[in-house]
PDB file of N, CA and C in Angstrom:
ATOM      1  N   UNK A   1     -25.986 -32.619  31.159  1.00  0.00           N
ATOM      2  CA  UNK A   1     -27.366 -32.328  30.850  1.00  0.00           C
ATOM      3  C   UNK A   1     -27.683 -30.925  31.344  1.00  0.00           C
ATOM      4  N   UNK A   2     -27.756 -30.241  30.228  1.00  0.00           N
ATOM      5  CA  UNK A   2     -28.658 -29.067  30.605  1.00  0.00           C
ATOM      6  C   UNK A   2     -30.322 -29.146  31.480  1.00  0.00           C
ATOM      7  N   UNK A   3     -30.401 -28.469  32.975  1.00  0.00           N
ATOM      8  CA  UNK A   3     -31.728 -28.403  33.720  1.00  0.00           C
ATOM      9  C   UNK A   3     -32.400 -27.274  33.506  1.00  0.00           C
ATOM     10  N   UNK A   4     -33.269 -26.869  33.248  1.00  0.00           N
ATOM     11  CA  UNK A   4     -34.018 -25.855  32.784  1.00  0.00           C
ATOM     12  C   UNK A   4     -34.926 -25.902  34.439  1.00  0.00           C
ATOM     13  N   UNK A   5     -34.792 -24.524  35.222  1.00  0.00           N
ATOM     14  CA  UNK A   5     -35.471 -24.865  36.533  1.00  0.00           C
ATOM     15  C   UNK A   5     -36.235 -24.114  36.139  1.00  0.00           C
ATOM     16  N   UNK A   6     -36.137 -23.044  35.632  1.00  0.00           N
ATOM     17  CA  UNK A   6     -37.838 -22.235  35.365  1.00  0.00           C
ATOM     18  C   UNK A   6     -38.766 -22.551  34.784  1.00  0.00           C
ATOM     19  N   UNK A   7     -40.052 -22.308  35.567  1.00  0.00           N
ATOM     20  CA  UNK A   7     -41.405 -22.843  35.100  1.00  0.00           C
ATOM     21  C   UNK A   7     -41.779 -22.835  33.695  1.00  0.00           C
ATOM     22  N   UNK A   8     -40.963 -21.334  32.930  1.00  0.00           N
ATOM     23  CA  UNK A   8     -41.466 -21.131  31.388  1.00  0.00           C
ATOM     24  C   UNK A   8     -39.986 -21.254  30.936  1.00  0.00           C
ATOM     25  N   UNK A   9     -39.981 -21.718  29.538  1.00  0.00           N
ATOM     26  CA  UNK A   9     -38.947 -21.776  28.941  1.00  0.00           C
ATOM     27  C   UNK A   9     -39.204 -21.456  27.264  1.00  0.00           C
ATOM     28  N   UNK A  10     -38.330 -21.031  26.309  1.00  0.00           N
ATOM     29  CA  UNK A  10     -38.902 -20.653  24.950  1.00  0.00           C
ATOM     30  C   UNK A  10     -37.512 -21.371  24.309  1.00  0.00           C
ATOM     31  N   UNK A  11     -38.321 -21.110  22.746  1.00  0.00           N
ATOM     32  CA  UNK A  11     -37.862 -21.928  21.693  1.00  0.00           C
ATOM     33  C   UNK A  11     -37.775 -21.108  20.525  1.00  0.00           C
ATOM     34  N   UNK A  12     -36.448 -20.709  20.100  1.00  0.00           N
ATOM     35  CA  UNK A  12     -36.781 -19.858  19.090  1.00  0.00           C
ATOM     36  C   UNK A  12     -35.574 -20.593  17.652  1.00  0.00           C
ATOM     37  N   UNK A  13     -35.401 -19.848  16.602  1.00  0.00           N
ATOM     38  CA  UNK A  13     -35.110 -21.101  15.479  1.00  0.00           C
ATOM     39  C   UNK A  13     -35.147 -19.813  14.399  1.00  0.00           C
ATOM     40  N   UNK A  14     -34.116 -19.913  13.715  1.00  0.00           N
ATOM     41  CA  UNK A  14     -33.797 -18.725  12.480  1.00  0.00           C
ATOM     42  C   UNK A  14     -33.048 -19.801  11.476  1.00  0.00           C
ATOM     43  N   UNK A  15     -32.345 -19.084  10.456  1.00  0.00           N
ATOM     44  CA  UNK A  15     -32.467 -19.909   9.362  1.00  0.00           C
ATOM     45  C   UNK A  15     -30.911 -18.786   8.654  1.00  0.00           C
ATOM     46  N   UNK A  16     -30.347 -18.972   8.095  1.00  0.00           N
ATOM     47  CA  UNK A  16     -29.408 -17.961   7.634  1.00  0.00           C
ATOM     48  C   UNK A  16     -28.094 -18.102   6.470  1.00  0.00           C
ATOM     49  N   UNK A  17     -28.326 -17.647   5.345  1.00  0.00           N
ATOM     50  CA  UNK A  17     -27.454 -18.041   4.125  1.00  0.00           C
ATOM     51  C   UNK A  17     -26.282 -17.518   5.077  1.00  0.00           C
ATOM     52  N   UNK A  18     -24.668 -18.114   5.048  1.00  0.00           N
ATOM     53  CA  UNK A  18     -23.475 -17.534   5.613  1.00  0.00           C
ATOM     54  C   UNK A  18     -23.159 -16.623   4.734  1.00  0.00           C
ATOM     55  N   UNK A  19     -22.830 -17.425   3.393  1.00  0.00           N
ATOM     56  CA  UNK A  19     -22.073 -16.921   2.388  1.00  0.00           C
ATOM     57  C   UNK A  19     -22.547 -17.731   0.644  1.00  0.00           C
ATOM     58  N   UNK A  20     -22.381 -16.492  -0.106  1.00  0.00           N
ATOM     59  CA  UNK A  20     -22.703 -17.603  -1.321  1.00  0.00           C
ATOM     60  C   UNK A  20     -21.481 -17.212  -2.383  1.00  0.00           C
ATOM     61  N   UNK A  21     -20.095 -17.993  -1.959  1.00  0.00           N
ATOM     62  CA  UNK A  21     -18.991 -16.647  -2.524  1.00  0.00           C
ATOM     63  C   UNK A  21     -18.249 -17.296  -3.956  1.00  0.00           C
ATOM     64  N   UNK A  22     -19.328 -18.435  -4.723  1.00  0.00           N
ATOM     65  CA  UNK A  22     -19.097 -18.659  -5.744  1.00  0.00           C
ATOM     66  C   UNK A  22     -19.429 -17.272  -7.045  1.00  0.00           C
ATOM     67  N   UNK A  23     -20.502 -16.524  -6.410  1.00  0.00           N
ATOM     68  CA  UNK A  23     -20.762 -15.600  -7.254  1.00  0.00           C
ATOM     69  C   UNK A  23     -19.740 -14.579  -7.140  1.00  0.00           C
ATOM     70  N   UNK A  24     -19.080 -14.400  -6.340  1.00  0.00           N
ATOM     71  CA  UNK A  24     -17.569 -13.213  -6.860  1.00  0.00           C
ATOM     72  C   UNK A  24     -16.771 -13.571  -6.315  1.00  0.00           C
ATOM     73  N   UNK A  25     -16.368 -15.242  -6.512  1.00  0.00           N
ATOM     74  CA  UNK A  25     -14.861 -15.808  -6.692  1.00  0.00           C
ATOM     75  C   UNK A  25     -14.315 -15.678  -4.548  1.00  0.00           C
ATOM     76  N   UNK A  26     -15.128 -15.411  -3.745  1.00  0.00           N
ATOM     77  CA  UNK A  26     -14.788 -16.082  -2.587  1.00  0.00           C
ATOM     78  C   UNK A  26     -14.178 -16.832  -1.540  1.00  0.00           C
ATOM     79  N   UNK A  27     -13.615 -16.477  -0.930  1.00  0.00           N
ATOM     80  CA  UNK A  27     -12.672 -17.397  -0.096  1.00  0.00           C
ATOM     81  C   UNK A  27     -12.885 -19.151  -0.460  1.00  0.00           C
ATOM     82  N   UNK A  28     -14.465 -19.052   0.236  1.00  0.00           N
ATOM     83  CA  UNK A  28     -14.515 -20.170   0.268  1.00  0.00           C
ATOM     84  C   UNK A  28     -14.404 -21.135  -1.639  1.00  0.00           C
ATOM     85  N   UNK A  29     -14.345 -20.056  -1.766  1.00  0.00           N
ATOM     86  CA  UNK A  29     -15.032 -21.431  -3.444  1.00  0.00           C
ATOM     87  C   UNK A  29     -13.395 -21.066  -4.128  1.00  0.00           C
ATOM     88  N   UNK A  30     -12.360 -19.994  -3.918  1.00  0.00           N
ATOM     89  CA  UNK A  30     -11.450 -20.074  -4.729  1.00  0.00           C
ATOM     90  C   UNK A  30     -10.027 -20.727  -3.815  1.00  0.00           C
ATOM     91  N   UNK A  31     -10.685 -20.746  -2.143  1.00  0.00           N
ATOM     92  CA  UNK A  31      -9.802 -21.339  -1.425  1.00  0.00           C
ATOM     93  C   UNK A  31      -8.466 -20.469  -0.904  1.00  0.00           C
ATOM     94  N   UNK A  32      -8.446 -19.431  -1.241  1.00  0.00           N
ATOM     95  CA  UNK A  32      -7.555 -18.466  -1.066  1.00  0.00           C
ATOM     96  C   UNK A  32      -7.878 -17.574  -0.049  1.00  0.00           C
ATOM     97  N   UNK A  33      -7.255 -17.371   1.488  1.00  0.00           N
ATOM     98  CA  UNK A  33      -7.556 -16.672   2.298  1.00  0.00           C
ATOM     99  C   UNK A  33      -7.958 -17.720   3.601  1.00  0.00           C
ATOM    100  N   UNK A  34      -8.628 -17.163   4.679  1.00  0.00           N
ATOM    101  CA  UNK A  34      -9.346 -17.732   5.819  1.00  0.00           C
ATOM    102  C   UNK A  34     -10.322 -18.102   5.355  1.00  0.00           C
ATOM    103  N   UNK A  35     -10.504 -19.877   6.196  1.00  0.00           N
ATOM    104  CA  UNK A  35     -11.769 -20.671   5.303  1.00  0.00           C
ATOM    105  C   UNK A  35     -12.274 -20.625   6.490  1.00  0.00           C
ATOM    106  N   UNK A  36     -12.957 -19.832   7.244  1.00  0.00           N
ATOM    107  CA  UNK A  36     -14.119 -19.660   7.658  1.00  0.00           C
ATOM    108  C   UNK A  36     -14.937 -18.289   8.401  1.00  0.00           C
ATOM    109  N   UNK A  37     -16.203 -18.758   8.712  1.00  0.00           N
ATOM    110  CA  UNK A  37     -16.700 -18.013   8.213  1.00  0.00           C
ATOM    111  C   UNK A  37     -17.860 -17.323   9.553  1.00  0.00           C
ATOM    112  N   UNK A  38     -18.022 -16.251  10.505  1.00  0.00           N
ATOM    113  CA  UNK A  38     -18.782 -16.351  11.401  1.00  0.00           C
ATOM    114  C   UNK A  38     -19.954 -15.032  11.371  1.00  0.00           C
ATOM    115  N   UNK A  39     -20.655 -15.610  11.954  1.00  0.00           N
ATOM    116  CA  UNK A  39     -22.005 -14.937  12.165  1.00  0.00           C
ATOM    117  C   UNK A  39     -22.942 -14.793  13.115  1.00  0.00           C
ATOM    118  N   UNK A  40     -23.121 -13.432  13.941  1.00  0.00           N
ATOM    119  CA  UNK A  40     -23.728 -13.134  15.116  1.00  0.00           C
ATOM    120  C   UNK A  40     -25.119 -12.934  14.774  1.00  0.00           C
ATOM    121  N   UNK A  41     -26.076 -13.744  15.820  1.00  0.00           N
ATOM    122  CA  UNK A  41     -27.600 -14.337  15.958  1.00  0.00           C
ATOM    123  C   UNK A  41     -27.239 -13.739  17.191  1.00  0.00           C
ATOM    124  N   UNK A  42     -28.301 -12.754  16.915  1.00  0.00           N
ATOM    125  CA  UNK A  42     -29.121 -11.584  18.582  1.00  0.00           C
ATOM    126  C   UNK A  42     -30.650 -12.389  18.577  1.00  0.00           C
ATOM    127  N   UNK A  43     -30.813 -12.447  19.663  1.00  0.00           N
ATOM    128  CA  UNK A  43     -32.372 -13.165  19.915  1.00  0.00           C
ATOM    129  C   UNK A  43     -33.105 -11.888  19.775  1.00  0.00           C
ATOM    130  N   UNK A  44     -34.290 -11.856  19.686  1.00  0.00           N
ATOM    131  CA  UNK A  44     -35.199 -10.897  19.834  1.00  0.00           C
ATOM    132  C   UNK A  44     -35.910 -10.230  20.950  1.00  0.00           C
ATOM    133  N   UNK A  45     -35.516 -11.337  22.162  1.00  0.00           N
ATOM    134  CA  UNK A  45     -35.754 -11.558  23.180  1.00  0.00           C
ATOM    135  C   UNK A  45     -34.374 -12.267  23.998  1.00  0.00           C
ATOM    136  N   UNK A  46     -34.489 -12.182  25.270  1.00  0.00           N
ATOM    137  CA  UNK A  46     -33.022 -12.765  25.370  1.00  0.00           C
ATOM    138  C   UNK A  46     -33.926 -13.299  26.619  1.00  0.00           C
ATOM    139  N   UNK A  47     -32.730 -14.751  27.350  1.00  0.00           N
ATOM    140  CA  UNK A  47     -33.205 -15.933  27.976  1.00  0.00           C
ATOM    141  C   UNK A  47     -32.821 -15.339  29.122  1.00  0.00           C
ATOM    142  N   UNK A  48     -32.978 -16.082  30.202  1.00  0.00           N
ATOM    143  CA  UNK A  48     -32.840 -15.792  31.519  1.00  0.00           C
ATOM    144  C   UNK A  48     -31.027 -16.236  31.901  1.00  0.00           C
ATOM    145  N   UNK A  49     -30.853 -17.110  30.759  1.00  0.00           N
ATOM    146  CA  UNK A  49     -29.258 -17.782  31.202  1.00  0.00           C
ATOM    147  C   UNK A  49     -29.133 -17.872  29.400  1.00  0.00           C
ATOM    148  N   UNK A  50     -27.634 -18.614  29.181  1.00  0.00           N
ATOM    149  CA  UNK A  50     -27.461 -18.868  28.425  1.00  0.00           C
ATOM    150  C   UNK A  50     -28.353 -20.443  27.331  1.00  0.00           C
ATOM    151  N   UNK A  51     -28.657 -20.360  26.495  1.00  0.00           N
ATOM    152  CA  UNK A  51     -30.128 -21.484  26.374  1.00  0.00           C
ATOM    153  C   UNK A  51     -28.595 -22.627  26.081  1.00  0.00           C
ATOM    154  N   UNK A  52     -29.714 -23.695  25.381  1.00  0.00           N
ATOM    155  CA  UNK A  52     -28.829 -24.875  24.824  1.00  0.00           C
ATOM    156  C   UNK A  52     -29.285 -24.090  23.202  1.00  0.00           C
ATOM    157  N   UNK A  53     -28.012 -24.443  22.231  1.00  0.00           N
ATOM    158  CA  UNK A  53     -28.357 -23.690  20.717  1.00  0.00           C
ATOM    159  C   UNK A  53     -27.893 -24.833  19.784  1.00  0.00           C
ATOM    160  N   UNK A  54     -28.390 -25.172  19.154  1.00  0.00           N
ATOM    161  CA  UNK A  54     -27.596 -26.600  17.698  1.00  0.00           C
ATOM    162  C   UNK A  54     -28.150 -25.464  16.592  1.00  0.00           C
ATOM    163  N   UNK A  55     -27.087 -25.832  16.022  1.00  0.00           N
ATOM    164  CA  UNK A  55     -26.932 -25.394  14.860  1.00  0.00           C
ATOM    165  C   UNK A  55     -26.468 -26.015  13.858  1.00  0.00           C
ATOM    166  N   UNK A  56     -27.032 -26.411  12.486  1.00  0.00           N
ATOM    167  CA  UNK A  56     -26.832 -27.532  11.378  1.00  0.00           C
ATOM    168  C   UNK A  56     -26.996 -26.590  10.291  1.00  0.00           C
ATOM    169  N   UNK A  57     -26.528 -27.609   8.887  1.00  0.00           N
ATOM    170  CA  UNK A  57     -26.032 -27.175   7.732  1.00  0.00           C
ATOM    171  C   UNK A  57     -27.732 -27.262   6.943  1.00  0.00           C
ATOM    172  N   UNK A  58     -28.548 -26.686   6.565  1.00  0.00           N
ATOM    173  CA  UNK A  58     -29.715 -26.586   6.284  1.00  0.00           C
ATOM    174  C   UNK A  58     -29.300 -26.969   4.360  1.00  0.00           C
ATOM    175  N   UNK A  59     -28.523 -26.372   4.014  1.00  0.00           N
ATOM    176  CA  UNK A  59     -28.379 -26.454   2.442  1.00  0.00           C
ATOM    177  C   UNK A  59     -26.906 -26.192   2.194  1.00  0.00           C
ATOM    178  N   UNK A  60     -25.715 -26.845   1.761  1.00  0.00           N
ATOM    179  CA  UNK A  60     -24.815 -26.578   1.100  1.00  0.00           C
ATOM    180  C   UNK A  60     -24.547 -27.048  -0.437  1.00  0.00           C
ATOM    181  N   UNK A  61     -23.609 -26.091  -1.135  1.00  0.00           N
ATOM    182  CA  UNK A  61     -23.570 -26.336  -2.469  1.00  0.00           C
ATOM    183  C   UNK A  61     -21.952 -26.417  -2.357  1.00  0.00           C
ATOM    184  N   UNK A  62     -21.331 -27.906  -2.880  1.00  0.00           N
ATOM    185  CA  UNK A  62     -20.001 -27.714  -2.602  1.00  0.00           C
ATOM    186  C   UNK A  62     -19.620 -28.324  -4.300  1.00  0.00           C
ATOM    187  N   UNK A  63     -18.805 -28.377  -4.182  1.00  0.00           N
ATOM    188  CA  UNK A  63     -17.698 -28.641  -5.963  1.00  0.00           C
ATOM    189  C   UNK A  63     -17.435 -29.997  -5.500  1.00  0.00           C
ATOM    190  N   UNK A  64     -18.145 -30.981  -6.404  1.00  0.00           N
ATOM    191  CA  UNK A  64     -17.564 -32.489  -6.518  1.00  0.00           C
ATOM    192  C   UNK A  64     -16.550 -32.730  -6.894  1.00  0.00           C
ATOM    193  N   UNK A  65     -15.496 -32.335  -6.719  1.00  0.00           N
ATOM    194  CA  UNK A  65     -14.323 -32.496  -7.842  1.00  0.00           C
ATOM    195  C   UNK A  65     -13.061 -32.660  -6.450  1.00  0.00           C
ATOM    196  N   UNK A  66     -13.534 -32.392  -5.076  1.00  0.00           N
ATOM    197  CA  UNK A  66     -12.911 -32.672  -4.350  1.00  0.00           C
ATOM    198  C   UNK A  66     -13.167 -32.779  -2.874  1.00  0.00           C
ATOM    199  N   UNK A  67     -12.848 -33.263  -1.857  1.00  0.00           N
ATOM    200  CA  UNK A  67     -13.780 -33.936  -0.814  1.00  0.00           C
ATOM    201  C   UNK A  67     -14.622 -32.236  -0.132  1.00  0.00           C
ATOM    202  N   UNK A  68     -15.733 -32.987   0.447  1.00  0.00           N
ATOM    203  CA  UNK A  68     -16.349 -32.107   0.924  1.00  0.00           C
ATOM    204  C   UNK A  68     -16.009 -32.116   2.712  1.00  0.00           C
ATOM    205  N   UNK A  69     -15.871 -31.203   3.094  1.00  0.00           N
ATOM    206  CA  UNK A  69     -14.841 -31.007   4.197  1.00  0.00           C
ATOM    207  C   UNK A  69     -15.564 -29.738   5.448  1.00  0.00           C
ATOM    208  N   UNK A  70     -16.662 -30.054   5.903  1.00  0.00           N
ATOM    209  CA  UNK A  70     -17.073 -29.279   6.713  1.00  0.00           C
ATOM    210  C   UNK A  70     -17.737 -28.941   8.540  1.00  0.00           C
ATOM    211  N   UNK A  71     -17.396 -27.662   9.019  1.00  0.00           N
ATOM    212  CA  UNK A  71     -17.713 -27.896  10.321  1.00  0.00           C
ATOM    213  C   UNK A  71     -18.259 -26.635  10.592  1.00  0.00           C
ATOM    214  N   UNK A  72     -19.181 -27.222  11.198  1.00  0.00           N
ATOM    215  CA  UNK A  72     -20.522 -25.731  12.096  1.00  0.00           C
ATOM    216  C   UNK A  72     -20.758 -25.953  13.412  1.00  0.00           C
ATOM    217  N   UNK A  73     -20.770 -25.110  13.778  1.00  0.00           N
ATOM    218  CA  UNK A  73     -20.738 -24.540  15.544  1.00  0.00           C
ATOM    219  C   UNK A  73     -21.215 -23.569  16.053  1.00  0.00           C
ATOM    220  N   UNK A  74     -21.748 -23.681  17.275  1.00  0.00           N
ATOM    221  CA  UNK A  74     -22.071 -22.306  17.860  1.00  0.00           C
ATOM    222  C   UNK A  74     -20.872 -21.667  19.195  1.00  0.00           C
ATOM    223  N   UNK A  75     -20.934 -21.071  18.926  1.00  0.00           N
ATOM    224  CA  UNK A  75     -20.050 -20.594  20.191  1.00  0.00           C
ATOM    225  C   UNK A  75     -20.316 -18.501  20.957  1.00  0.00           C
ATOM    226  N   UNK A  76     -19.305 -18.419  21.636  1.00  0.00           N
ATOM    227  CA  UNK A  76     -20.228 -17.515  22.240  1.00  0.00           C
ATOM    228  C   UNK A  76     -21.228 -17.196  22.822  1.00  0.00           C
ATOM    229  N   UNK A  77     -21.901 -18.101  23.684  1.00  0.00           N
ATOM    230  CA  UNK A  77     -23.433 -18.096  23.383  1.00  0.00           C
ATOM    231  C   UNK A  77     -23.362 -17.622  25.075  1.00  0.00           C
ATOM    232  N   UNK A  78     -24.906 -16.683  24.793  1.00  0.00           N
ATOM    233  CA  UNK A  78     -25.033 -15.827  25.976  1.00  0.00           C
ATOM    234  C   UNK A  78     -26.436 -15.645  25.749  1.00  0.00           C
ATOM    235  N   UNK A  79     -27.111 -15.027  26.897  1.00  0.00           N
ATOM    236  CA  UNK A  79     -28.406 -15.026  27.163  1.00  0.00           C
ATOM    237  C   UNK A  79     -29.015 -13.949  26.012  1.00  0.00           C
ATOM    238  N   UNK A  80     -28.210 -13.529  24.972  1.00  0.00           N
ATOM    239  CA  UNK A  80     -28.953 -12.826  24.356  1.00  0.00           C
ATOM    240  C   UNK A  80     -28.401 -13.162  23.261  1.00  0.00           C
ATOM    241  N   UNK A  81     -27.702 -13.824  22.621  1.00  0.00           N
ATOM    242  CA  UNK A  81     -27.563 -14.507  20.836  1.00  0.00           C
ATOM    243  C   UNK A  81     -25.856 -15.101  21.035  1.00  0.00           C
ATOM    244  N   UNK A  82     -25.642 -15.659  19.985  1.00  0.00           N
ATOM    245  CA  UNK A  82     -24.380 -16.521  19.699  1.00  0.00           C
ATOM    246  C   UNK A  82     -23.728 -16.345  18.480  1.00  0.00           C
ATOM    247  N   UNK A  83     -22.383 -16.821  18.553  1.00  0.00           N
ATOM    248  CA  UNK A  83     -21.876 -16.565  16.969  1.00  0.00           C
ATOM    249  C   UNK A  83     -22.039 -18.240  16.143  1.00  0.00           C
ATOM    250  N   UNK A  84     -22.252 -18.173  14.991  1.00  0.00           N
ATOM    251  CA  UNK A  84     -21.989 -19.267  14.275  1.00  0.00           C
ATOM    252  C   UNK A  84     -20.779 -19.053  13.035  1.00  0.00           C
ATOM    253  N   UNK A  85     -20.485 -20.508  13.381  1.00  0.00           N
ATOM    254  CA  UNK A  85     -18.932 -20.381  13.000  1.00  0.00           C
ATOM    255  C   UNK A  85     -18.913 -21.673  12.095  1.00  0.00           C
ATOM    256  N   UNK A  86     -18.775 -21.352  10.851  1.00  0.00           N
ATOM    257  CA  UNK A  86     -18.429 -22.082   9.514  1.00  0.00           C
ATOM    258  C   UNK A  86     -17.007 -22.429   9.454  1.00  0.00           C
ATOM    259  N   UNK A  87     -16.671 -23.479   9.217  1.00  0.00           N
ATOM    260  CA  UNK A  87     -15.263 -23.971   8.776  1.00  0.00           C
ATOM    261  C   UNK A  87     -15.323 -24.933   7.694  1.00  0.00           C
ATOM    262  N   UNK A  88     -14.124 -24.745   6.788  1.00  0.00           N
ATOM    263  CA  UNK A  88     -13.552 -25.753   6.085  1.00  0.00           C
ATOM    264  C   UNK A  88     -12.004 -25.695   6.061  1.00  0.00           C
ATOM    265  N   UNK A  89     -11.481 -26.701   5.415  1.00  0.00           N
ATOM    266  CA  UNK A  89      -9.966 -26.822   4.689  1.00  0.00           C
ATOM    267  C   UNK A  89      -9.684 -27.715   3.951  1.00  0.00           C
ATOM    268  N   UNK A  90      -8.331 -27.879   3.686  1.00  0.00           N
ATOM    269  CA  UNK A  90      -7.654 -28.491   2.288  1.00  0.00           C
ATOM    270  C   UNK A  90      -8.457 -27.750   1.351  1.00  0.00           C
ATOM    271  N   UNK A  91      -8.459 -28.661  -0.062  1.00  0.00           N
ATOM    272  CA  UNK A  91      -9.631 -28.414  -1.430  1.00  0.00           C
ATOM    273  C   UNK A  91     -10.599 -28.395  -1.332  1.00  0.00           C
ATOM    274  N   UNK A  92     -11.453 -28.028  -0.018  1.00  0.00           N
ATOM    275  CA  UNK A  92     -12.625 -28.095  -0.267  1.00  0.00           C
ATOM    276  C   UNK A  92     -13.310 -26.628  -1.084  1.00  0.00           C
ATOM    277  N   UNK A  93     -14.236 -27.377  -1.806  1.00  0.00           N
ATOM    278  CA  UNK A  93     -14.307 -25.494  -2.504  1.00  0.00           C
ATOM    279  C   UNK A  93     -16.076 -25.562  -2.391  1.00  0.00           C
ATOM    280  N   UNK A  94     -16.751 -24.496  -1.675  1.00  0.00           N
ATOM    281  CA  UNK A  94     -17.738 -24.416  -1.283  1.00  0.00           C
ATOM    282  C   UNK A  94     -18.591 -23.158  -1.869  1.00  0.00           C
ATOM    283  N   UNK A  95     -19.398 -23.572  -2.846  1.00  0.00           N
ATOM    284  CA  UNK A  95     -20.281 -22.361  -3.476  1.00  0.00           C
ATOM    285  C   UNK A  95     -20.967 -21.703  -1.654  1.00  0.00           C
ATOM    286  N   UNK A  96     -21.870 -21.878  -1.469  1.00  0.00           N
ATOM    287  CA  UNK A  96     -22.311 -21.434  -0.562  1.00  0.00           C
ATOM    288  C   UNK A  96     -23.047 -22.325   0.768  1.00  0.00           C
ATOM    289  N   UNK A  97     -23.626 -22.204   1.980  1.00  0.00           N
ATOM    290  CA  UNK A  97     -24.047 -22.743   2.815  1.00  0.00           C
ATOM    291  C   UNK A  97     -25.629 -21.599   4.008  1.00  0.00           C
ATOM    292  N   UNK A  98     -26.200 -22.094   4.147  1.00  0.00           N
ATOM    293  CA  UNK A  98     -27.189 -22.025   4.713  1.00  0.00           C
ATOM    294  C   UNK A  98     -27.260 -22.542   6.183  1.00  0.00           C
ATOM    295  N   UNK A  99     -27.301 -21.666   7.148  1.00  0.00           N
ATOM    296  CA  UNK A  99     -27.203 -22.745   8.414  1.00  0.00           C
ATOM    297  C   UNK A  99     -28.468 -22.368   9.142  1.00  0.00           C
ATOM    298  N   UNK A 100     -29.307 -23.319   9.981  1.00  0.00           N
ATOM    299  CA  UNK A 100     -30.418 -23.611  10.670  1.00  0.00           C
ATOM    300  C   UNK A 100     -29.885 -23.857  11.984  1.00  0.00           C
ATOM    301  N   UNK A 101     -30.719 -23.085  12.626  1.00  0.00           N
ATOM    302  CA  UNK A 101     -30.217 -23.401  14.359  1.00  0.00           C
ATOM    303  C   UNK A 101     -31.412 -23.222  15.577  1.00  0.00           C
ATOM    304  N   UNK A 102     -31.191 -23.899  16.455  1.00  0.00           N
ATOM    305  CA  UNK A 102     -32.703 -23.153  17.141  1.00  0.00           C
ATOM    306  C   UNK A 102     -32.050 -22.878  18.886  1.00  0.00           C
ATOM    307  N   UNK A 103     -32.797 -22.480  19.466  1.00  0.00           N
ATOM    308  CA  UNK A 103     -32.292 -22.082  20.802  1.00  0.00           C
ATOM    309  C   UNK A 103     -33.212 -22.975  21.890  1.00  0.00           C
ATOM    310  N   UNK A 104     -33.036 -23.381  22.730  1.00  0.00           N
ATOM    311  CA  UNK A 104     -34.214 -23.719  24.222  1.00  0.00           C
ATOM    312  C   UNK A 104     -33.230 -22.995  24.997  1.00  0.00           C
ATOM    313  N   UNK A 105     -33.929 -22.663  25.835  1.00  0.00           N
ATOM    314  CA  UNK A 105     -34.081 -22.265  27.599  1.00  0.00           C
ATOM    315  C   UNK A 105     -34.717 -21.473  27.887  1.00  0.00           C
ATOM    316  N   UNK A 106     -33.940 -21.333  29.240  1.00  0.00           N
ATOM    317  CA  UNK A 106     -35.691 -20.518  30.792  1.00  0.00           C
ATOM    318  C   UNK A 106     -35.805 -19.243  29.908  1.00  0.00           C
ATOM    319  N   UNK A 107     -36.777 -18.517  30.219  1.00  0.00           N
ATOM    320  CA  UNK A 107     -36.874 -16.988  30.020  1.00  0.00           C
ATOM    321  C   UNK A 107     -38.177 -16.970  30.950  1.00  0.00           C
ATOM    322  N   UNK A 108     -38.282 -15.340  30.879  1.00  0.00           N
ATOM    323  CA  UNK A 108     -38.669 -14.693  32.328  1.00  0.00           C
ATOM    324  C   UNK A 108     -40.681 -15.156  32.093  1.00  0.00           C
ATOM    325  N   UNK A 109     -40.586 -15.109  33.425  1.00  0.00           N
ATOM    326  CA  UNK A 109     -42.118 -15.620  32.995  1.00  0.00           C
ATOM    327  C   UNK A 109     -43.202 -14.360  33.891  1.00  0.00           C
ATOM    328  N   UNK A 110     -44.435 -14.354  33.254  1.00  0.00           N
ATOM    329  CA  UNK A 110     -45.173 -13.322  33.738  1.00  0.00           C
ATOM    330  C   UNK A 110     -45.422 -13.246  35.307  1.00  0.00           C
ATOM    331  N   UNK A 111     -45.320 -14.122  35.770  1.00  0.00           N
ATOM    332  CA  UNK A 111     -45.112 -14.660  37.452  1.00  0.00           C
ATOM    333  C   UNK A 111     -43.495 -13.942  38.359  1.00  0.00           C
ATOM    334  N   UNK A 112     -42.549 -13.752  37.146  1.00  0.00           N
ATOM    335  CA  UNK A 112     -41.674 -13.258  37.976  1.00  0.00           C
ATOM    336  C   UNK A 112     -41.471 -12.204  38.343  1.00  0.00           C
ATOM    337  N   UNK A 113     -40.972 -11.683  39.951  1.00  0.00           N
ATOM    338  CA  UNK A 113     -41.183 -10.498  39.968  1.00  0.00           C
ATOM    339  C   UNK A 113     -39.674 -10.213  40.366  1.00  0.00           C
ATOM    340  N   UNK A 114     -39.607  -8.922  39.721  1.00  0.00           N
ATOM    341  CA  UNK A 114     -38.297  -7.838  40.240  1.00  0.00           C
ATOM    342  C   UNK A 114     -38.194  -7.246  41.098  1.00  0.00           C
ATOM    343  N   UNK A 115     -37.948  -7.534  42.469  1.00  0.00           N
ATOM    344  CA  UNK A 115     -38.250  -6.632  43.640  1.00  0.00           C
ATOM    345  C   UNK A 115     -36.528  -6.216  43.771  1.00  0.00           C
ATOM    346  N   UNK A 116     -36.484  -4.798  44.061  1.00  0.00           N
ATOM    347  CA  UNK A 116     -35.361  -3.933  43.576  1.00  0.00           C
ATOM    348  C   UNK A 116     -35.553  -2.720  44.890  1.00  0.00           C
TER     349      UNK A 116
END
């Protein structure tokens, strides 16, 4: 279990097409090459520690014609953004994907002071 000890804590949440690589024949949709796929999220603000981050599949468009085969993750994650990391394999052939993610933890609160 993540403890959040600071008094203030924030919540922030972006939204992000990966790839849409049916339109010019694409790793993912022709299956040829590295099937996956990553992407660095900078906060706008950065946390006091590293937050807790989920990250889910908001919209995918995959080819029925053979199993749908997929995995999303965050990793990297540091007090100021994370990578998200798309995977597939075998036949899976994937027009494109959309991933949704949001962040919690501490960040600095108007009470704290920097004595230096």
């Amino acid at each position: 279990m993540k403890r959040i000890s600071s008094g203030s804590f924030g919540i922030v949440q972006g939204t992000r097409v990966l790839f849409s690589d049916f339109a010019d024949d694409g790793v993912m949709w022709t299956g040829n090459g590295p099937r996956d796929s990553r992407h660095i999220v900078t906060f706008k603000e950065p946390f006091v520690e590293p937050p807790a981050v989920h990250v889910s599949i908001g919209m995918w468009d995959m080819d029925h014609k053979a199993n749908s085969r997929a995995d999303i993750t965050a990793e990297h994650i540091t007090a100021k953004g994370f990578h998200i990391v798309f995977r597939t394999w075998g036949d899976t052939r994937i027009a494109r994907i959309r991933a949704d993610w949001m962040a919690i933890g501490a960040v600095k609160s108007d009470d704290d002071w920097d004595v230096a």
